[in-house]
Protein backbone atom coordinates (compact mmCIF):
# COMPACT_ATOMS: atom_id res chain seq x y z
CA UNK A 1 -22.57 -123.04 268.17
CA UNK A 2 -21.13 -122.21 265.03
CA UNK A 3 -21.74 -123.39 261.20
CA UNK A 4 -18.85 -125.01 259.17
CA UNK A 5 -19.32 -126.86 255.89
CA UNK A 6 -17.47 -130.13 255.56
CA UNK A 7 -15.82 -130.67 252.23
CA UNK A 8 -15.09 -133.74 250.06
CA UNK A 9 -11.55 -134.31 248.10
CA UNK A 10 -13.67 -132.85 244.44
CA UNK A 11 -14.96 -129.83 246.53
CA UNK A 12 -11.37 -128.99 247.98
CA UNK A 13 -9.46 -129.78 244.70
CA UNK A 14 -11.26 -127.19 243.05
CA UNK A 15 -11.00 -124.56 245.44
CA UNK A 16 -7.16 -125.00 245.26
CA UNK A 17 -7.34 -124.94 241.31
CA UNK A 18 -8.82 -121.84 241.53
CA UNK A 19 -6.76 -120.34 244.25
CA UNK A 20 -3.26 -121.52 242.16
CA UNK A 21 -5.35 -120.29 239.12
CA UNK A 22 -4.80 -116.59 240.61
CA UNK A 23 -1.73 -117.12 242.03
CA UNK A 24 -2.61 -117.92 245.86
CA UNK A 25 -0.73 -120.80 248.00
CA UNK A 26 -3.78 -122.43 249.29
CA UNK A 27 -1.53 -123.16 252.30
CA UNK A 28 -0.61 -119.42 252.54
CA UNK A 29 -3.96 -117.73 251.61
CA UNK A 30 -5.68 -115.75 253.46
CA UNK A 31 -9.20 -117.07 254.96
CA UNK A 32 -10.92 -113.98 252.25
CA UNK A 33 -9.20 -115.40 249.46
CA UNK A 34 -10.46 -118.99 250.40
CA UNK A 35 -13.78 -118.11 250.78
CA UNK A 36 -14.20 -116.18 247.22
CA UNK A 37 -12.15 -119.61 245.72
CA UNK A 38 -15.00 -121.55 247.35
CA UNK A 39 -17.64 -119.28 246.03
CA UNK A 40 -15.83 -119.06 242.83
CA UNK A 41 -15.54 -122.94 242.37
CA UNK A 42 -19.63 -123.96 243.66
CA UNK A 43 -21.09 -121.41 241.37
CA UNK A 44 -18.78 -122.60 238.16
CA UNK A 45 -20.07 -126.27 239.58
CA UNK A 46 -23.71 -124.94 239.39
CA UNK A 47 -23.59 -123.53 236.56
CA UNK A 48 -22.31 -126.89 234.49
CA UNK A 49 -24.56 -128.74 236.74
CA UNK A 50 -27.67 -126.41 234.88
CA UNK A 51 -25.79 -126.06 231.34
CA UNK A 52 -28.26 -126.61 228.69
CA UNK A 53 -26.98 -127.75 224.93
């Protein structure tokens, strides 16, 4: 059985802002740059999530 993470619209917006950010296609991208846009977009998420003022 394998794992897969189901996204919402937010989740998936952001991972295609980032991709078109560096200049990927999210249609065209490769399943490595998709993954480090994911990565790229949850941890920028976290980290506003835990900003302190």
């Amino acid at each position: 059985m394998s794992n897969f993470i189901v996204k919402n619209n937010e989740r998936k917006q952001r991972q295609e802002q980032i991709l078109k950010d560096f200049g990927q296609n999210s249609n065209t991208a490769s399943k490595e740059a998709k993954e480090k846009a994911e990565y790229i977009a949850e941890k920028t998420m976290e980290i506003k999530r835990n900003w302190r003022v």
